[in-house]
N, C-alpha and C. Protein backbone atom coordinates (compact mmCIF):
# COMPACT_ATOMS: atom_id res chain seq x y z
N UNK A 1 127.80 -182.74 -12.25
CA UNK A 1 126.94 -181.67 -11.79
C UNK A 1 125.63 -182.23 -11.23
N UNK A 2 124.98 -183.32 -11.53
CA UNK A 2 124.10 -183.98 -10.91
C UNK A 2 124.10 -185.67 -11.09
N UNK A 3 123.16 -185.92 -10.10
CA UNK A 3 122.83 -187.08 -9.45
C UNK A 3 121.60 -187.63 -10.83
N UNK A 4 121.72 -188.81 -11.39
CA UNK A 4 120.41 -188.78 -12.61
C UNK A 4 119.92 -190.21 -11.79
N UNK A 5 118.37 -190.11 -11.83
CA UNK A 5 117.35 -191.24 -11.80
C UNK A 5 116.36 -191.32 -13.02
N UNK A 6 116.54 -192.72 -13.51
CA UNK A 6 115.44 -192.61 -14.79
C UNK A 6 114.09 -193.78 -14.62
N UNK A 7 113.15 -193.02 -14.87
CA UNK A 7 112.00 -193.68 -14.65
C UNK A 7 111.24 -193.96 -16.57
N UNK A 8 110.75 -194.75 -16.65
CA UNK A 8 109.88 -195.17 -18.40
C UNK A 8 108.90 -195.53 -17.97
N UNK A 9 107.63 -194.95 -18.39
CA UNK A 9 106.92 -195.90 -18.78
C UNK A 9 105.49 -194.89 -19.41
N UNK A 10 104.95 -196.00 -19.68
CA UNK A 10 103.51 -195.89 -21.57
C UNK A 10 104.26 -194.59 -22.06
N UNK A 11 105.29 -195.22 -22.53
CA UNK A 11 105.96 -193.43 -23.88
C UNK A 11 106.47 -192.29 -22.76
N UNK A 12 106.95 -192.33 -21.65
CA UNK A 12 107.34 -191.45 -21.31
C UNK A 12 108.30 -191.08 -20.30
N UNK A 13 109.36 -190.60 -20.61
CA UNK A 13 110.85 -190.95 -20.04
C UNK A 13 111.03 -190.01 -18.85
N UNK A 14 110.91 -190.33 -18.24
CA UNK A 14 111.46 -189.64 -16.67
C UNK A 14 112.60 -189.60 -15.85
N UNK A 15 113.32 -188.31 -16.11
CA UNK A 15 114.65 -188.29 -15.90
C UNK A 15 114.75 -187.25 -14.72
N UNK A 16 115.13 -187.75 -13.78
CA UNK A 16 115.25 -186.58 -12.33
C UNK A 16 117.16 -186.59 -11.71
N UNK A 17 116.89 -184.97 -11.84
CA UNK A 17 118.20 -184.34 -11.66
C UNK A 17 118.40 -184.33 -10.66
N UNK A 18 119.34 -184.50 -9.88
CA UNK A 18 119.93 -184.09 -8.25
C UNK A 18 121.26 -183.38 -8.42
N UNK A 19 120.97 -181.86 -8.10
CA UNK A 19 122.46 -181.44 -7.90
C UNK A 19 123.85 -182.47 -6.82
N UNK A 20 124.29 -182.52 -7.55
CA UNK A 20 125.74 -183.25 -6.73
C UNK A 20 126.80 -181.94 -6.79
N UNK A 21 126.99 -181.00 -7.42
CA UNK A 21 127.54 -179.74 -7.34
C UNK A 21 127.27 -179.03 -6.33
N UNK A 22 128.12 -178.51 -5.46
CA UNK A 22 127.86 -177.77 -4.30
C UNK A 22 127.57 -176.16 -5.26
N UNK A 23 128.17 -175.95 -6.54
CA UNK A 23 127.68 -174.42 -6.73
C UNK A 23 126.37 -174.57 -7.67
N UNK A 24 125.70 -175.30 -7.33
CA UNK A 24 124.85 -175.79 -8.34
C UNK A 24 122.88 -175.57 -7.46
N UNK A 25 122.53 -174.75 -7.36
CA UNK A 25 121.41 -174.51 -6.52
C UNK A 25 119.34 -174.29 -7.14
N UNK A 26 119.08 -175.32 -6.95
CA UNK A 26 117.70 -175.45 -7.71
C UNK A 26 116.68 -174.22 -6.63
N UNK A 27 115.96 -173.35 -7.37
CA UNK A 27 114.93 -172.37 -6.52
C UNK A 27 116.55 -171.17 -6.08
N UNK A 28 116.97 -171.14 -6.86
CA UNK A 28 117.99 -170.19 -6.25
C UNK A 28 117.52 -168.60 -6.30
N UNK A 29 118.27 -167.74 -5.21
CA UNK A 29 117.73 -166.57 -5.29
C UNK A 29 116.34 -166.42 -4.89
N UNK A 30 115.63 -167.52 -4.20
CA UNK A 30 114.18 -167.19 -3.48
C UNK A 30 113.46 -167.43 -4.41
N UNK A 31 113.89 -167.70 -6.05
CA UNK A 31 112.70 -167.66 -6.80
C UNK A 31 112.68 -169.44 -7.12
N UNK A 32 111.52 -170.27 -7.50
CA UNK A 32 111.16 -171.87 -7.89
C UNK A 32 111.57 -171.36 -8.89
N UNK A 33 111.36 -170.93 -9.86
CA UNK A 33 111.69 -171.35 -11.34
C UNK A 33 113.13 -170.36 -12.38
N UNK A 34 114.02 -170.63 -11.10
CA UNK A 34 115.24 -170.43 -11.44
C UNK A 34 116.29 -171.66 -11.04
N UNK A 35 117.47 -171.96 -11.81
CA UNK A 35 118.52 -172.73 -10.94
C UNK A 35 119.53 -171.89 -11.48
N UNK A 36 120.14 -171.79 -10.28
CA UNK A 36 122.17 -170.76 -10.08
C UNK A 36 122.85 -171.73 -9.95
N UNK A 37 124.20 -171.66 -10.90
CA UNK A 37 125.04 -172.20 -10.70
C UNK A 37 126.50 -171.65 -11.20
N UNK A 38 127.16 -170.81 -10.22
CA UNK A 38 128.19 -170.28 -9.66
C UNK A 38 127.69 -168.65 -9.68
N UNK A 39 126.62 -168.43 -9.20
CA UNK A 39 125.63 -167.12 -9.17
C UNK A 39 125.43 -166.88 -10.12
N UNK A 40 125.60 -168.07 -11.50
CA UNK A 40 124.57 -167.57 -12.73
C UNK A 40 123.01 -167.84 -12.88
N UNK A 41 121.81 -167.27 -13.03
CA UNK A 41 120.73 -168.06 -12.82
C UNK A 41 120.13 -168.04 -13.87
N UNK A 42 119.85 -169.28 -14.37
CA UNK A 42 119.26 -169.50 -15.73
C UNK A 42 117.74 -170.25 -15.14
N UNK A 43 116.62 -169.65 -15.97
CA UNK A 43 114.96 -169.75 -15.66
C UNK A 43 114.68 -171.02 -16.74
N UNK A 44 114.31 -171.62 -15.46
CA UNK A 44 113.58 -173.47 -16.07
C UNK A 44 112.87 -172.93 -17.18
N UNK A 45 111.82 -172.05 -17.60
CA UNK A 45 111.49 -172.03 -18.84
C UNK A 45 112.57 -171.99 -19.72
N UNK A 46 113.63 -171.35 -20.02
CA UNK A 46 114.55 -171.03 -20.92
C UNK A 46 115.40 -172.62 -21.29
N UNK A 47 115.37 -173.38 -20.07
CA UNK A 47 116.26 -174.62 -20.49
C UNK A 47 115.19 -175.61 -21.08
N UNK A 48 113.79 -175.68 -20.67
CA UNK A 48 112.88 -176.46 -21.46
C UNK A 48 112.88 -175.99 -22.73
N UNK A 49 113.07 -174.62 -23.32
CA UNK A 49 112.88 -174.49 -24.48
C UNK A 49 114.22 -175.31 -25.26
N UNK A 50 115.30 -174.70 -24.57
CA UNK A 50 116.43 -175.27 -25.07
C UNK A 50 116.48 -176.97 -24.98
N UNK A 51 115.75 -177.67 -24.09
CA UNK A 51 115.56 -178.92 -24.43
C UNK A 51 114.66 -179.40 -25.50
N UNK A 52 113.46 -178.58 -25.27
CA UNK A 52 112.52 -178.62 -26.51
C UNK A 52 113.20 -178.87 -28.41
N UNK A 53 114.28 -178.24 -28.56
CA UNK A 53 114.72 -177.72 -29.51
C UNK A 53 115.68 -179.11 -29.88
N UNK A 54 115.98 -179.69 -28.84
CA UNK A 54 117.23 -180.97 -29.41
C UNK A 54 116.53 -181.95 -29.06
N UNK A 55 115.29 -182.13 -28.54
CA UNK A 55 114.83 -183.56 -27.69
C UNK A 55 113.66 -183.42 -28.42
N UNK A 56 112.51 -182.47 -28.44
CA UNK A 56 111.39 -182.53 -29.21
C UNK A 56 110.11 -182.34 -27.54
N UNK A 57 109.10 -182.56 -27.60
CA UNK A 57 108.31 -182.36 -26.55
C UNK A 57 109.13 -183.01 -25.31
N UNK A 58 109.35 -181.47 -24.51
CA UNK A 58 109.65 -181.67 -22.99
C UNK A 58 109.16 -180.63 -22.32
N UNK A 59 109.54 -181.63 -20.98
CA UNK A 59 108.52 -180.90 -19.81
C UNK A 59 109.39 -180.88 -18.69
N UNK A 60 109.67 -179.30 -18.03
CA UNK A 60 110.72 -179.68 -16.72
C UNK A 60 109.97 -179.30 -15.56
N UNK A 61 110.16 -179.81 -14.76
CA UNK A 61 109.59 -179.26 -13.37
C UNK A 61 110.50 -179.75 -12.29
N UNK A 62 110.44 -178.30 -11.34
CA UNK A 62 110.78 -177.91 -10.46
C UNK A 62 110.55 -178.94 -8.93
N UNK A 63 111.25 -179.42 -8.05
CA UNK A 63 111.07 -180.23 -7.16
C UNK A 63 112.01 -179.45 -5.91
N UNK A 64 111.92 -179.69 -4.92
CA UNK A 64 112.39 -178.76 -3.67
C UNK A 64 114.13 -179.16 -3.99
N UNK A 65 114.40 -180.50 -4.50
CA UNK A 65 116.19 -181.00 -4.20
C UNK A 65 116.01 -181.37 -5.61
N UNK A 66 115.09 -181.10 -6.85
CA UNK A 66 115.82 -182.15 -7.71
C UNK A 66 114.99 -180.93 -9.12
N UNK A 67 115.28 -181.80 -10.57
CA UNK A 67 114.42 -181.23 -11.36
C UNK A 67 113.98 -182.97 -11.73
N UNK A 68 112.60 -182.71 -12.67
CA UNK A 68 112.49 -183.65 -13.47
C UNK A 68 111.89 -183.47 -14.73
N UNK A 69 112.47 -183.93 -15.53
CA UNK A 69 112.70 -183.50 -17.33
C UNK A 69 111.38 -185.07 -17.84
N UNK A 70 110.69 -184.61 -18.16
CA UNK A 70 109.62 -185.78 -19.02
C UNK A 70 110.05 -185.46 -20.44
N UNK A 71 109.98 -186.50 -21.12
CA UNK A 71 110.17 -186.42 -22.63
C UNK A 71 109.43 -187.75 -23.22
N UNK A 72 108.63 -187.30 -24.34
CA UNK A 72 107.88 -188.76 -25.06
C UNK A 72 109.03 -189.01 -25.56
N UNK A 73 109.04 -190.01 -25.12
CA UNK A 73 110.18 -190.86 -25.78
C UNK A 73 110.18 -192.52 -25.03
N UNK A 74 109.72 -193.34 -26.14
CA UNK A 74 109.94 -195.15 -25.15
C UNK A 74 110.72 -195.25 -24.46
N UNK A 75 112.67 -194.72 -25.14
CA UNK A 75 113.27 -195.35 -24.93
C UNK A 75 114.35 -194.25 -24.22
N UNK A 76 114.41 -193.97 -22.58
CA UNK A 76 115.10 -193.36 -21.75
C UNK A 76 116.70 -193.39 -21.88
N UNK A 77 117.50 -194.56 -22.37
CA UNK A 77 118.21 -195.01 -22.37
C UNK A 77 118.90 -194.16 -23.30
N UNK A 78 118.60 -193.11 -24.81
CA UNK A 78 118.98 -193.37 -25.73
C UNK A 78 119.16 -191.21 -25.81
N UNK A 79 118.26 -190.91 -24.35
CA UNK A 79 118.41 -189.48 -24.56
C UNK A 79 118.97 -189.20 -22.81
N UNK A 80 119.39 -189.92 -21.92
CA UNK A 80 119.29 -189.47 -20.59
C UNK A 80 121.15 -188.56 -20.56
N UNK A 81 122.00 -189.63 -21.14
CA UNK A 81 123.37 -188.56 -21.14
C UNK A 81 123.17 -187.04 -22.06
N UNK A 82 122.13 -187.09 -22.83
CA UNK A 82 122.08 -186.11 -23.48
C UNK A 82 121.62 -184.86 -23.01
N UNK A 83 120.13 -185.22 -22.38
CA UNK A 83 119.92 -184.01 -21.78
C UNK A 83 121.02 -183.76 -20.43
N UNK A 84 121.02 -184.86 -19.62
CA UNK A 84 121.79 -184.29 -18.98
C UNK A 84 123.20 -183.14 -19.01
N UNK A 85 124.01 -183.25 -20.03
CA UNK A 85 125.23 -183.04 -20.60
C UNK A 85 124.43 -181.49 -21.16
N UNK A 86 123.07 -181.30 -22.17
CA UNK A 86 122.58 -180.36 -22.72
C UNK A 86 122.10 -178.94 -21.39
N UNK A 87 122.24 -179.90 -20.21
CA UNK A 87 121.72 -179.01 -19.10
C UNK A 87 123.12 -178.31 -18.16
N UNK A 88 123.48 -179.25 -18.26
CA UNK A 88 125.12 -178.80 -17.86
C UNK A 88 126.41 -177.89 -18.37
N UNK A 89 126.28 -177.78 -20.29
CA UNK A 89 126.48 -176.83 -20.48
C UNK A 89 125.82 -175.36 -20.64
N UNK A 90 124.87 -175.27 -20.76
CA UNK A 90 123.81 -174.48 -20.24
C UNK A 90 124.39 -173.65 -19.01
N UNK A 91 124.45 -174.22 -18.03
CA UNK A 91 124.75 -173.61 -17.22
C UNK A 91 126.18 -173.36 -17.18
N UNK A 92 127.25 -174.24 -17.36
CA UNK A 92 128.32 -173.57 -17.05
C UNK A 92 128.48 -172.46 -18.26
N UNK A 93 127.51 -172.13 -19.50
CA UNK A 93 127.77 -171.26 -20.26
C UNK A 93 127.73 -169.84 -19.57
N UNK A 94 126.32 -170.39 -18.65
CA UNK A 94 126.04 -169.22 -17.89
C UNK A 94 126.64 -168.48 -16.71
N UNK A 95 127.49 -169.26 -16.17
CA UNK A 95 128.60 -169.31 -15.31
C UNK A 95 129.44 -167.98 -15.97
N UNK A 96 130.08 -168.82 -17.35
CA UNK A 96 131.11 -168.25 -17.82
C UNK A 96 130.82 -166.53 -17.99
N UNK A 97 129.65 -166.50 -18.65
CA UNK A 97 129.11 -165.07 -19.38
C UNK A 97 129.03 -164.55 -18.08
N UNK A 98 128.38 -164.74 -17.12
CA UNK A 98 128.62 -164.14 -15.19
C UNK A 98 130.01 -163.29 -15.45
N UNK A 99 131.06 -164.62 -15.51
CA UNK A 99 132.29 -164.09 -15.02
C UNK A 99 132.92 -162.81 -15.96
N UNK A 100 132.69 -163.19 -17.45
CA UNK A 100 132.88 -161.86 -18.48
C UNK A 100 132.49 -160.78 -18.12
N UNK A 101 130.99 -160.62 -18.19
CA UNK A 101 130.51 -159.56 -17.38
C UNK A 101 131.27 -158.67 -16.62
N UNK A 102 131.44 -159.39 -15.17
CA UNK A 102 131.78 -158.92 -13.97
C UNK A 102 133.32 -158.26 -14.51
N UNK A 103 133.99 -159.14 -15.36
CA UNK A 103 135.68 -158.40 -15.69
C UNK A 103 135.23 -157.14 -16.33
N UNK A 104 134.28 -156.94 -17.26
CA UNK A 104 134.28 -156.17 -18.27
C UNK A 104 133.05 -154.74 -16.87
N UNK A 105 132.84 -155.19 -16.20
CA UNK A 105 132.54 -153.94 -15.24
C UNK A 105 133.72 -153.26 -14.30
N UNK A 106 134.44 -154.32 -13.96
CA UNK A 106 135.54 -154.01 -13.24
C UNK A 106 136.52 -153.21 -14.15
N UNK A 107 136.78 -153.70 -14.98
CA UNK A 107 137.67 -153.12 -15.87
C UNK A 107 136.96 -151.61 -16.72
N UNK A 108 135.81 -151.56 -16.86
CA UNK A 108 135.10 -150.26 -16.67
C UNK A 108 135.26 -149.36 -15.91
N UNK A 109 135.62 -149.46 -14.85
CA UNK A 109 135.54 -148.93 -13.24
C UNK A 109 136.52 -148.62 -13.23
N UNK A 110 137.72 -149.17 -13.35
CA UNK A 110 139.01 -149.17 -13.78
C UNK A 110 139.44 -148.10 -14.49
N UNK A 111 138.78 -147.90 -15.76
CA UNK A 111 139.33 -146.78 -16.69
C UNK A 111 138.52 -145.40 -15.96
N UNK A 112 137.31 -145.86 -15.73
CA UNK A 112 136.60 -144.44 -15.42
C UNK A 112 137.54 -143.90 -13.94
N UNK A 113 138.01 -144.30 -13.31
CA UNK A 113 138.40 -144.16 -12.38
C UNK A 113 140.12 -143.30 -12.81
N UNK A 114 141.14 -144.05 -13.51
CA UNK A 114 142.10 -143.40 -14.18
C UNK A 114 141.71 -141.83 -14.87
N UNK A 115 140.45 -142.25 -15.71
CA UNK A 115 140.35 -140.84 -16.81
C UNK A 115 140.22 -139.93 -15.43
N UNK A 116 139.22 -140.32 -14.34
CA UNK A 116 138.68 -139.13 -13.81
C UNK A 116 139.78 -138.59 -12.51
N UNK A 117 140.42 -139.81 -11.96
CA UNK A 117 141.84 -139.52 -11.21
C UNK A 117 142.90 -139.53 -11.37
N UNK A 118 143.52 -139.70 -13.05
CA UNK A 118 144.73 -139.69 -13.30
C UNK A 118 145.28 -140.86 -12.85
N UNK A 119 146.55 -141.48 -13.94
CA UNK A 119 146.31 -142.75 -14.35
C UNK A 119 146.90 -143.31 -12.86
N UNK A 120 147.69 -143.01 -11.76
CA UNK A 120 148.16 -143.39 -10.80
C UNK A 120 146.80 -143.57 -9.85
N UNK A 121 145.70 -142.88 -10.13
CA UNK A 121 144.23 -143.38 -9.09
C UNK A 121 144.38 -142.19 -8.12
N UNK A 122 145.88 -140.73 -8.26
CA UNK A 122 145.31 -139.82 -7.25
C UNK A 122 144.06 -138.91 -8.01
C-alpha cells in the first residue's frame, strides 16, 4: 500500500509514506487531512491517535504525495514495519466497513421496496 523512506536523527524517527496503491489517495475528497482508500476516508487525526496508542508520542503530517509519521524513538529500524502495517490495516478496515454499509443499504432498499411493491417489485 505504500512506498516507506526512513530518516533518524537526535531521537527522532522519520518515516514517510508514499501511496504505491492506486485506491489509496492522500487529501482525498478535497479535504488535507483526510486519506481514502477504496472511498473509505479515514482523518489523519484519528490514525495519529491510533498510532499514538501502540507507538507512544507521534506526529503525522500531511504532504501533497506522501504522509510523514515522526516518532521519539532512536531506533527507526525497530518500529517502521509496524506503523506501517498499523496504517494499512486501518484503512483496509475502513474499506471493509464502506463495503458493509453500502450491502446493508442496498439490501434495505431491497426490502422496503418488496413490502411497498410486492415481493415480485410490481
Amino acid at each position: 500500500m505504500f512506498d516507506v523512506k526512513v530518516e533518524s536523527e537526535n531521537g527522532v524517527c522519520k518515516i514517510k509514506l508514499y501511496p504505491s496503491d492506486p485506491d489509496l489517495e492522500i487529501g482525498g475528497y478535497g479535504r488535507e487531512d483526510v486519506i481514502v482508500f477504496k472511498g473509505a476516508p479515514v482523518s489523519i487525526a484519528a490514525l495519529q491517535k491510533m498510532l499514538e496508542r501502540e507507538f507512544g508520542n507521534t506526529l503525522i503530517f500531511s504532504r501533497k504525495n506522501s504522509l510523514e509519521v515522526e516518532l521519539q524513538r532512536p531506533d527507526c529500524t525497530l518500529v517502521v514495519d509496524g506503523v506501517a502495517k498499523a496504517i494499512e490495516e486501518m484503512m483496509e478496515n475502513a474499506a471493509k466497513d464502506l463495503e458493509e454499509i453500502e450491502e446493508l443499504i442496498k439490501e434495505s432498499l431491497r426490502k422496503y421496496i418488496r413490502r411497498t411493491h410486492g415481493d415480485n417489485g410490481d
